[in-house]
Structures are given as structure tokens and as C-alpha cells.
N, C-alpha and C. Protein backbone atom coordinates (compact mmCIF):
# COMPACT_ATOMS: atom_id res chain seq x y z
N UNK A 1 -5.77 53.61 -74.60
CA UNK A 1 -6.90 53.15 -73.84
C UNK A 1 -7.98 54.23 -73.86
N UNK A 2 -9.81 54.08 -73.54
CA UNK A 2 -10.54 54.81 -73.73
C UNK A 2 -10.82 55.44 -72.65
N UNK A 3 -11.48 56.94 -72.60
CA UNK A 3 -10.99 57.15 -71.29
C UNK A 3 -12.64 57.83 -71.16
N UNK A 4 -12.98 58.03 -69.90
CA UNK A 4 -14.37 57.79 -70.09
C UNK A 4 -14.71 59.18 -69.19
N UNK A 5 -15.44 60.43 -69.67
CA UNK A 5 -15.79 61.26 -68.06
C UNK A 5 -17.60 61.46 -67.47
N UNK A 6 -17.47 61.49 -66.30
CA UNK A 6 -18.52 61.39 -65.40
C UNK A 6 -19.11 62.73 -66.13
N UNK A 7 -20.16 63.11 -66.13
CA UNK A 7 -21.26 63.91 -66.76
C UNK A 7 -21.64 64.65 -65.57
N UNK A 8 -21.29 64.05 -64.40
CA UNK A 8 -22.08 64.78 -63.21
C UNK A 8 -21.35 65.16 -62.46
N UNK A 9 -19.79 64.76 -62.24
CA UNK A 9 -18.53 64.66 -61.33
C UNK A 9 -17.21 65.47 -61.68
N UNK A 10 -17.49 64.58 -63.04
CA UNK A 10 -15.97 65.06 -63.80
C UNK A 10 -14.61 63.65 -63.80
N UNK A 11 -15.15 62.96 -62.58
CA UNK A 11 -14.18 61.75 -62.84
C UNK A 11 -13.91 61.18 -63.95
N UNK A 12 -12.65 60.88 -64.54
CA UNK A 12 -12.22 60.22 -65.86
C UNK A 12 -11.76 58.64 -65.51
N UNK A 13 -12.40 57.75 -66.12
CA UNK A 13 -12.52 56.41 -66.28
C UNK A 13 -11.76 55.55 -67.50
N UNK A 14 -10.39 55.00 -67.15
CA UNK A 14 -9.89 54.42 -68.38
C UNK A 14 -10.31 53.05 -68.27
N UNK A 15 -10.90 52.82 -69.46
CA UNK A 15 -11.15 51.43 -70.04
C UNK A 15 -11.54 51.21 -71.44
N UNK A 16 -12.09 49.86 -71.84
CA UNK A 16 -12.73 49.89 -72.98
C UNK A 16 -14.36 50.48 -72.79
N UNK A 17 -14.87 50.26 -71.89
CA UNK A 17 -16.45 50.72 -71.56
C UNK A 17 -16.84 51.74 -70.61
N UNK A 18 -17.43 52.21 -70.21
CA UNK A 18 -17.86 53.17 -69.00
C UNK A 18 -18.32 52.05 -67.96
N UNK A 19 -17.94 52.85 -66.50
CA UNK A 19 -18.06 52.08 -65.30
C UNK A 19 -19.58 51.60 -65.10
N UNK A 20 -20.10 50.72 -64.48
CA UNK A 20 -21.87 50.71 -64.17
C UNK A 20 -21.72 51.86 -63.58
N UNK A 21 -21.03 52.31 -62.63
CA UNK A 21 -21.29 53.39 -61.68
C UNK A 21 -19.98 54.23 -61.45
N UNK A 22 -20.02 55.81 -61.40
CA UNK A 22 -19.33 56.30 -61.02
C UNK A 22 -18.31 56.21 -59.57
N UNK A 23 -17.58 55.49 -59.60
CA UNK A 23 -17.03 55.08 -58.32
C UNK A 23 -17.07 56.67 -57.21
N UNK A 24 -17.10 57.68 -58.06
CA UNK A 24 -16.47 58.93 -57.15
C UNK A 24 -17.94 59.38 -56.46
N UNK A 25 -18.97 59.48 -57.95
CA UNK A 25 -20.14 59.97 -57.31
C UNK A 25 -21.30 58.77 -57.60
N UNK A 26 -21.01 57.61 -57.82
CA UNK A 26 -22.37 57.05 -57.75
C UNK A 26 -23.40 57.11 -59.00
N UNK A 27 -22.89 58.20 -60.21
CA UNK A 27 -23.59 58.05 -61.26
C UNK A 27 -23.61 56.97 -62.01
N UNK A 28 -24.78 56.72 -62.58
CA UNK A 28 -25.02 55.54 -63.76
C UNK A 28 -23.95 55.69 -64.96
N UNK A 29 -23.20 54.49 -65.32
CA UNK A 29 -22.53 54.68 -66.76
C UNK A 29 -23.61 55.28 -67.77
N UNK A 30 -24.69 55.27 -68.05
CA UNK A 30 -25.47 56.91 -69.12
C UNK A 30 -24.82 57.83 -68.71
N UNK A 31 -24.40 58.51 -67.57
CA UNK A 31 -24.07 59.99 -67.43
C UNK A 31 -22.64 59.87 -68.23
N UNK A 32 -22.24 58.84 -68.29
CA UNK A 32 -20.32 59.01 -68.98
C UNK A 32 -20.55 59.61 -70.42
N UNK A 33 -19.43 60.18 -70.69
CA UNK A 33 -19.20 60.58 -72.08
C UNK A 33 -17.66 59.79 -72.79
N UNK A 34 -17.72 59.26 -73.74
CA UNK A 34 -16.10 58.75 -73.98
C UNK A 34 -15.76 60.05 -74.74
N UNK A 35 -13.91 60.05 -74.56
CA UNK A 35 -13.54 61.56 -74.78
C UNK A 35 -13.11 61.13 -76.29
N UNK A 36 -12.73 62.16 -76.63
CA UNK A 36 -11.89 62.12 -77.75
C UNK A 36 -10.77 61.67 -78.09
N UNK A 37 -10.19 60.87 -78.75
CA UNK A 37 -8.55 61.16 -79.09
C UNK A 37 -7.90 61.97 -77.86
N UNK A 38 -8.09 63.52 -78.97
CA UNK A 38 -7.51 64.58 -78.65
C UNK A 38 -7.55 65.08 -77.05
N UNK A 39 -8.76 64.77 -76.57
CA UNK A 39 -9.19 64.73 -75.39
C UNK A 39 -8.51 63.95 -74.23
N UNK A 40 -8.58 62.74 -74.67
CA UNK A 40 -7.82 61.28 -74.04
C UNK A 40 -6.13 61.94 -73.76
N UNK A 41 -5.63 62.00 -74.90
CA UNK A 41 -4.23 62.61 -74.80
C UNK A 41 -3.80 63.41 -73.74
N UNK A 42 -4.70 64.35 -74.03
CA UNK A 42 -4.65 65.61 -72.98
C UNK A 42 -4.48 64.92 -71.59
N UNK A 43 -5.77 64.23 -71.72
CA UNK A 43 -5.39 63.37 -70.11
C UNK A 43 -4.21 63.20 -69.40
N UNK A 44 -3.57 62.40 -70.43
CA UNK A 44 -2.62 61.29 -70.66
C UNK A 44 -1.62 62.42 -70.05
N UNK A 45 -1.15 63.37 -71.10
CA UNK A 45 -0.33 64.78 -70.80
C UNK A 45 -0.98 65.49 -69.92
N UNK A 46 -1.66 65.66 -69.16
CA UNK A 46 -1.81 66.41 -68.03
C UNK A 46 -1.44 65.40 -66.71
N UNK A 47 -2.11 64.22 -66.33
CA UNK A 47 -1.47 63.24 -65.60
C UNK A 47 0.01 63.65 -65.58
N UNK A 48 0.66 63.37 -66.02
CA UNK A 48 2.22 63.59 -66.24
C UNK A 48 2.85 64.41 -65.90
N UNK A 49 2.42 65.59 -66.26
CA UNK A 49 2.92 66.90 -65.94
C UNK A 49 2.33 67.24 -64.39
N UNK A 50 0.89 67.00 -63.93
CA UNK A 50 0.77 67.13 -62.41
C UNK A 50 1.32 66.26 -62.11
N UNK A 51 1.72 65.10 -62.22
CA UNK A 51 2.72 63.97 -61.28
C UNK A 51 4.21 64.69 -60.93
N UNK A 52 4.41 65.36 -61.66
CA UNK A 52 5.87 66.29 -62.03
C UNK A 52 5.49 67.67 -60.76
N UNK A 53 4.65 68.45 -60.86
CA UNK A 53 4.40 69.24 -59.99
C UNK A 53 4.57 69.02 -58.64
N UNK A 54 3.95 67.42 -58.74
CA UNK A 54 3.18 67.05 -57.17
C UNK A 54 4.68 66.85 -56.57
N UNK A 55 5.55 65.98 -57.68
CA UNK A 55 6.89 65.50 -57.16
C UNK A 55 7.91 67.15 -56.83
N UNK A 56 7.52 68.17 -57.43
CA UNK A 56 8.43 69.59 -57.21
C UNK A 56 8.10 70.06 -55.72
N UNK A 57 6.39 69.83 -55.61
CA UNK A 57 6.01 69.84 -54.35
C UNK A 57 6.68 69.52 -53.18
N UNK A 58 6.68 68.46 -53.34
CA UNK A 58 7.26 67.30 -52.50
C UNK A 58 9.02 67.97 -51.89
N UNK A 59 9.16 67.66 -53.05
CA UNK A 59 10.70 68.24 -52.81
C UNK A 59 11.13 69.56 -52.40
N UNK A 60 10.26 70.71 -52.64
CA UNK A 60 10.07 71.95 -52.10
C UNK A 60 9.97 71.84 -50.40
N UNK A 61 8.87 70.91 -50.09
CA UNK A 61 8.39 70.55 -48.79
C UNK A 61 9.58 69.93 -48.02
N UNK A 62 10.77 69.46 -48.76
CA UNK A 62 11.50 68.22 -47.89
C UNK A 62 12.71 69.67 -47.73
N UNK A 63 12.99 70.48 -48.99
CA UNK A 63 14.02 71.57 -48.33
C UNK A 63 13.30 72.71 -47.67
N UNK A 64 12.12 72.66 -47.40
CA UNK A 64 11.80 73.64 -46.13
C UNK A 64 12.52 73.06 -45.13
N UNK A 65 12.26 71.46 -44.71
CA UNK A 65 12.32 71.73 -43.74
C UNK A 65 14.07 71.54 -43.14
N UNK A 66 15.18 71.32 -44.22
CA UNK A 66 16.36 71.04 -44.38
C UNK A 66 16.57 72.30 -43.64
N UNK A 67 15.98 73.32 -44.68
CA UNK A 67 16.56 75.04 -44.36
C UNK A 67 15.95 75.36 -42.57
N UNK A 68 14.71 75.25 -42.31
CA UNK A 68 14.68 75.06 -40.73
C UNK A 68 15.28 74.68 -40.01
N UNK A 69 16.06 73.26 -40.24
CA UNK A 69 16.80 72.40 -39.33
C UNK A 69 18.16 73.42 -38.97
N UNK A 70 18.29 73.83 -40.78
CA UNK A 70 19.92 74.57 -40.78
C UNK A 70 19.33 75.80 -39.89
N UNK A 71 18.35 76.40 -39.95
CA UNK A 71 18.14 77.65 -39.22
C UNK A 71 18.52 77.56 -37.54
N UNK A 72 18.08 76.83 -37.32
CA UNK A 72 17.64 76.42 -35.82
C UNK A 72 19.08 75.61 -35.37
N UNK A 73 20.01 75.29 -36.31
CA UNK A 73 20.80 74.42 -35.98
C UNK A 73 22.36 76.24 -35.37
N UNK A 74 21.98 76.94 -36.79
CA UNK A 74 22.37 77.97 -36.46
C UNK A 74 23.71 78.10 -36.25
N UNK A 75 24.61 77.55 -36.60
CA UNK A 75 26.08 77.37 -36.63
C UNK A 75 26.57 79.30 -37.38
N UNK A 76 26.38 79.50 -37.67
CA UNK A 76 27.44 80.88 -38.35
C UNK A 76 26.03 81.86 -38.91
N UNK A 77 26.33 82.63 -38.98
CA UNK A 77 25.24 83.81 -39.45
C UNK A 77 25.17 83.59 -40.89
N UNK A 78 26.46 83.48 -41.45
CA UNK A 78 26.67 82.90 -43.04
C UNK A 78 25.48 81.79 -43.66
N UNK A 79 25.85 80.81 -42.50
CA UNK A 79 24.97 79.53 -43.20
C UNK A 79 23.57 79.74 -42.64
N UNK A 80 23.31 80.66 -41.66
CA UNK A 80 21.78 81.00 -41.34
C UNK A 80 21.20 82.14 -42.46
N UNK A 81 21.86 82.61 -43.50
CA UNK A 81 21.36 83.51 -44.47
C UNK A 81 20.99 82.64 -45.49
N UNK A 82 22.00 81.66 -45.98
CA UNK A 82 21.96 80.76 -47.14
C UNK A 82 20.78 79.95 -46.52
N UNK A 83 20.65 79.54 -45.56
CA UNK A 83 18.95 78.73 -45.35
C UNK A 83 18.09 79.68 -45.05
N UNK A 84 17.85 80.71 -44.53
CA UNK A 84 16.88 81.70 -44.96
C UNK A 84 16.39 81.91 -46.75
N UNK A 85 17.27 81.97 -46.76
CA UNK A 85 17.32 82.59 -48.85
C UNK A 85 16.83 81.30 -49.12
N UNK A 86 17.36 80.09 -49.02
CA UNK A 86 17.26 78.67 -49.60
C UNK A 86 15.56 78.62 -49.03
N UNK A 87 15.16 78.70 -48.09
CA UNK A 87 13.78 78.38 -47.38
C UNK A 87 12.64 79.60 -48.05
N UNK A 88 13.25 80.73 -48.54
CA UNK A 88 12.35 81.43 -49.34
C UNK A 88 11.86 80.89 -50.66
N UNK A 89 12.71 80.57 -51.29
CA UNK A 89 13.34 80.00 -52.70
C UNK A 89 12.09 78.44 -52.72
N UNK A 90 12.29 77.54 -51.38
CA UNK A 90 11.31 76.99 -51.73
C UNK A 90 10.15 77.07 -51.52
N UNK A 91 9.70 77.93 -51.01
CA UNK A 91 8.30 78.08 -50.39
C UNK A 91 8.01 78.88 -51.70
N UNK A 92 8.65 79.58 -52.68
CA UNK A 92 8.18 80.21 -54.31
C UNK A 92 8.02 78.87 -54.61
N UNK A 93 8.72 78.13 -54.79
CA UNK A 93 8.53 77.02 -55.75
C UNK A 93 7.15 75.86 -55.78
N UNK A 94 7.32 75.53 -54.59
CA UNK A 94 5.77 75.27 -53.92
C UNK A 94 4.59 75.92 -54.40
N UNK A 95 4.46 77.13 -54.25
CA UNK A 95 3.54 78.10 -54.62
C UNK A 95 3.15 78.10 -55.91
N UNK A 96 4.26 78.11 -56.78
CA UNK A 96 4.42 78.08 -58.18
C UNK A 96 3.78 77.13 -58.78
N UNK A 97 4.30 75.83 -58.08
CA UNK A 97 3.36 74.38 -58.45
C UNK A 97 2.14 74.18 -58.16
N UNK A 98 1.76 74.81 -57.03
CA UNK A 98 0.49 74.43 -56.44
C UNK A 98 -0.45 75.57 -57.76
N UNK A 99 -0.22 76.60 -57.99
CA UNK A 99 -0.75 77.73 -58.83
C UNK A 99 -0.92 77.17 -60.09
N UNK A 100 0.00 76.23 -60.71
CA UNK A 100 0.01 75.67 -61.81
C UNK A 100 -1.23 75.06 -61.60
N UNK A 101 -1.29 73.67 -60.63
CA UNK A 101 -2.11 72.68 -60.32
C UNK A 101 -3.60 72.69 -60.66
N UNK A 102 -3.59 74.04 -59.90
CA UNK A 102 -5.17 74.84 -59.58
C UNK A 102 -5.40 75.36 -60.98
N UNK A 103 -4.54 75.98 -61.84
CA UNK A 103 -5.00 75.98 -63.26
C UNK A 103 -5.45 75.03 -64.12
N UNK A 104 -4.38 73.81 -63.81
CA UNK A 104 -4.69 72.84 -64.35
C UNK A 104 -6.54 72.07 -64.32
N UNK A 105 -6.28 71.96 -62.88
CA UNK A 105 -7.73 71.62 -62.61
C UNK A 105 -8.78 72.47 -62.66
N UNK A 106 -8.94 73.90 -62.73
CA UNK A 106 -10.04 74.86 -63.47
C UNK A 106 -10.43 75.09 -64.77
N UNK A 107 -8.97 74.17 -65.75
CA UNK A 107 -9.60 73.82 -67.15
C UNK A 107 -9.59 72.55 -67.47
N UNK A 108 -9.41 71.97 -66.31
CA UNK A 108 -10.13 70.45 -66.65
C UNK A 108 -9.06 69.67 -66.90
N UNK A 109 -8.06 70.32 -66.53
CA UNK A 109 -6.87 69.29 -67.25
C UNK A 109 -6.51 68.65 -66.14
N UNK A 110 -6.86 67.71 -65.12
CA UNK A 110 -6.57 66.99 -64.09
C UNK A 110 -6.55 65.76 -64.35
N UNK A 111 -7.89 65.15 -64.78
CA UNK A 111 -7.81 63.85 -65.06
C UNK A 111 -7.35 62.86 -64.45
């Protein structure tokens, strides 16, 4: 499919034509550019791979708060180390993704 970007925004538009209007900012389809192939792809593969991040995210976010519960729940000093360590572990991982993300989207690879 053709994938279309805003000239003024950056929004990417899949279709056969450019939008009348930039849904994000309101620009005229003149400001669109259709991408390349090579360009399009990229899209295609960057979509994918941030959907993958967003989902590491996610899951980083759901064992924070596992390791809190275990913290606070506090049964043995043992299992309050292993959710300490475990609650560090994801808050790197998080970080890691989100750092990716922000690269991603400073070279344009968001799409």
C-alpha cells in the first residue's frame, strides 16, 4: 500500500492517494509527499518493532506492579529481595524501550 507523509506534520497516510487534508494538522494533500518503496517499508518495519516495544512496555509496567504487591505483601525477607531485584530489572527494561522509542521517532522511524 502507498504511504503518504505530511510535509508540515510528519503524519504518514496509507492509501492509494494523499488525504484532502491532513487529519493530524489540517494541511492540504499538496503538502503530502508519497514515500518510496524503500521508505514505505521502513514504515511498515518500524510500526512493528514499536508495537513490540510498546507491548515490552506494557509488560514491564504490569511486573512493577506484581513486584510492589510482593513487596508490600512482604511474607519473608527472601521473597522481598527477589521483588526488589525483579522491580529493578523492570523499571531497566521500560527505560530501555522507551529510549529505543524516542530514537526511533528522532529519525523518523515512527510512522
Amino acid at each position: 500500500m502507498k504511504k503518504w507523509k505530511c510535509g508540515v506534520c510528519g503524519f504518514i497516510h496509507d492509501g492509494d492517494n494523499a488525504p484532502e487534508k491532513c487529519p493530524k494538522c489540517g494541511a492540504p494533500k499538496e503538502k503530502f509527499v508519497l514515500l518510496d518503496e524503500a521508505a514505505a517499508k521502513l514504515v511498515e518495519r518500524s510500526r512493528h518493532t514499536n508495537t513490540l516495544h510498546t507491548r515490552a512496555i506494557t509488560l514491564a509496567r504490569d511486573l512493577e506492579a506484581v513486584c510492589k504487591e510482593g513487596i508490600k505483601d512482604n511474607l519473608d525477607p527472601a521473597c522481598v529481595d527477589v521483588f526488589n531485584k525483579s522491580l529493578a530489572h523492570a523499571y531497566e527494561m521500560m527505560k530501555l524501550s522507551m529510549t529505543e522509542i524516542q530514537g526511533h521517532m528522532n529519525k523518523g522511524k515512527w510512522g
